[in-house]
Protein backbone atom coordinates (compact mmCIF):
# COMPACT_ATOMS: atom_id res chain seq x y z
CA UNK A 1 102.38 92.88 107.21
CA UNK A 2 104.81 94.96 108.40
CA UNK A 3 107.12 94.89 105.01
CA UNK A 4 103.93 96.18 103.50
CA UNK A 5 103.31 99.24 106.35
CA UNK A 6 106.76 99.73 106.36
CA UNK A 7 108.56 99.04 102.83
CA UNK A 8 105.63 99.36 100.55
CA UNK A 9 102.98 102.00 101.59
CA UNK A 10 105.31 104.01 104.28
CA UNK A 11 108.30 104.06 102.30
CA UNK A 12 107.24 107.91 101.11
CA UNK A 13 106.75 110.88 102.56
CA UNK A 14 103.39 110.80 102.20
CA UNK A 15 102.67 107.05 103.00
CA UNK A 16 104.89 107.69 106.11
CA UNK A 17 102.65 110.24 107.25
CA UNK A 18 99.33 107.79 106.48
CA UNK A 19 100.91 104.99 108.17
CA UNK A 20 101.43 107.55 111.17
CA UNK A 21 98.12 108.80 111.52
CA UNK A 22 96.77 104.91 111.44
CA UNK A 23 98.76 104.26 114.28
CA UNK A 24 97.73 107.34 116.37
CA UNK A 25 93.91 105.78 115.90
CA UNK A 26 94.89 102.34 116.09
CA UNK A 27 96.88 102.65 119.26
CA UNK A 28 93.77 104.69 121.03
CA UNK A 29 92.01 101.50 121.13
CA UNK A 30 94.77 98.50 120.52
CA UNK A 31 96.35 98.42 123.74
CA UNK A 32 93.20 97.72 126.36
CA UNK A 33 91.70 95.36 123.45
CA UNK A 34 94.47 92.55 123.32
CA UNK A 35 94.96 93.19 126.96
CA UNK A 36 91.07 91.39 127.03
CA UNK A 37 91.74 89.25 124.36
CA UNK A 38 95.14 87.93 126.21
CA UNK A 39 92.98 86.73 129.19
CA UNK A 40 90.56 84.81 127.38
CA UNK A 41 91.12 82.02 125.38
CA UNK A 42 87.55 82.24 123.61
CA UNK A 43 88.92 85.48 122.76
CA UNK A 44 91.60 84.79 121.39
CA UNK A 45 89.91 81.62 118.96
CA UNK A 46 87.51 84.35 118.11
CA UNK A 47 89.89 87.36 116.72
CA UNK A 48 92.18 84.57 114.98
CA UNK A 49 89.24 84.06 112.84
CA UNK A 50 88.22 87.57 112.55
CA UNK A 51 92.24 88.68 111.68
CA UNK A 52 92.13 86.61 108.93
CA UNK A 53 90.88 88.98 106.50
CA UNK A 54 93.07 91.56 107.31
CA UNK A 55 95.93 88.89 106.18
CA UNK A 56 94.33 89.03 102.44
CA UNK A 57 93.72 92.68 102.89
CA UNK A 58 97.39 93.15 103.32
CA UNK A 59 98.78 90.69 100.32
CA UNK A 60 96.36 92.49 97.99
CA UNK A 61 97.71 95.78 99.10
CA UNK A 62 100.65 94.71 98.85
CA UNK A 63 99.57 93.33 94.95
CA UNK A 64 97.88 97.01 94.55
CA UNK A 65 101.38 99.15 95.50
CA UNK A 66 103.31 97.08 92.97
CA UNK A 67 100.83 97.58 90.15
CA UNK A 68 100.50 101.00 90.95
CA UNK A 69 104.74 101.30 90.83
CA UNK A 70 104.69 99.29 87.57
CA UNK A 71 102.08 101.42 86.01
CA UNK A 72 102.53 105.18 87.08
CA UNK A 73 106.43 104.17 88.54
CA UNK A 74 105.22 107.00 91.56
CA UNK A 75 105.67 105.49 94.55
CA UNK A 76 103.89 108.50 96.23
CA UNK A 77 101.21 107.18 94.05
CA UNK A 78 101.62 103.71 94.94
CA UNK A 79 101.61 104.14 98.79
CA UNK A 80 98.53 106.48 98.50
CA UNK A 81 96.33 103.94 96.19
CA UNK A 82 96.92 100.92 98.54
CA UNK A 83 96.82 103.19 101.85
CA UNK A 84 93.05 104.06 100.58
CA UNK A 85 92.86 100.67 99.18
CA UNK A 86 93.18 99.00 102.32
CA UNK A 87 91.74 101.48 104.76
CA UNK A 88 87.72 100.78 102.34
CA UNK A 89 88.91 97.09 102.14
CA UNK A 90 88.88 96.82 105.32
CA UNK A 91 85.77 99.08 106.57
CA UNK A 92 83.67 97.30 103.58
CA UNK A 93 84.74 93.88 105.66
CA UNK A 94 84.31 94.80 109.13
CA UNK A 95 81.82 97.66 109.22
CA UNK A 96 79.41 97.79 106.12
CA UNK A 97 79.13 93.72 105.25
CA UNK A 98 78.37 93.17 108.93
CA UNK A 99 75.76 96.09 109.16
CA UNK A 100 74.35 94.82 106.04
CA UNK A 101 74.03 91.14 107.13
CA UNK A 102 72.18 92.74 110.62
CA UNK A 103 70.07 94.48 108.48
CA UNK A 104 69.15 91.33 106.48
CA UNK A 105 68.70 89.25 109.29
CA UNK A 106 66.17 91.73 110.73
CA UNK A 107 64.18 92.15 107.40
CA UNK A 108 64.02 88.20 107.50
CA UNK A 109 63.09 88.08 110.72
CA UNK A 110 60.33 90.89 110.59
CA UNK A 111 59.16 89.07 107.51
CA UNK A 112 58.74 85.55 109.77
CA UNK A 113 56.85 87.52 112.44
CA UNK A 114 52.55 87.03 111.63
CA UNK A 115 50.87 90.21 111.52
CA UNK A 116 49.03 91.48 114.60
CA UNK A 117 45.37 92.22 114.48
């Protein structure tokens, strides 16, 4: 993960700056979180399951930077494609496939309920 942050997308100017303006939000919220998650062990089986997306997320940016170099051979280029890459990767995964599976359990469930007379 952190060869791709680090040697991959933040090895530009510009992917430096992305990868710095990531951590500004991510460290807002980071700290207190695995604080919570360090003093529960429920926690803790729960976000190993949950991280593991963010493991393929990173291996297929990493895929995405090198195509990008091999193609346009702009590593500006590169570290901008798989910056955006990962940051809708990874809001399709944890923000609109869980909103869509709430709002297909409630249609279901609405469906199940017998009309009132």
């Amino acid at each position: 993960m952190r060869y791709v942050r680090d040697n991959m997308i933040g090895s530009t100017p510009i992917g430096r700056r992305l990868v710095n303006a990531f951590n500004v939000f991510y460290y807002s919220w980071s700290p207190p979180l695995a604080g919570a998650i360090s003093e529960s062990g429920s926690l803790q089986a729960l976000f190993r399951v949950l991280i593991l997306p963010v493991v393929a997320i990173v291996h297929l940016t990493g895929l995405i930077f090198t195509t990008v170099m091999t193609v346009a051979a702009s590593r500006d280029l590169a570290s901008t494609v798989a910056f955006v890459s990962a940051s809708l990767l990874t809001l399709a995964t944890y923000v609109a496939l869980p909103t869509l599976a709430v709002v297909e359990l409630k249609r279901v469930a609405s469906a199940r309920r017998p009309a009132r007379n």
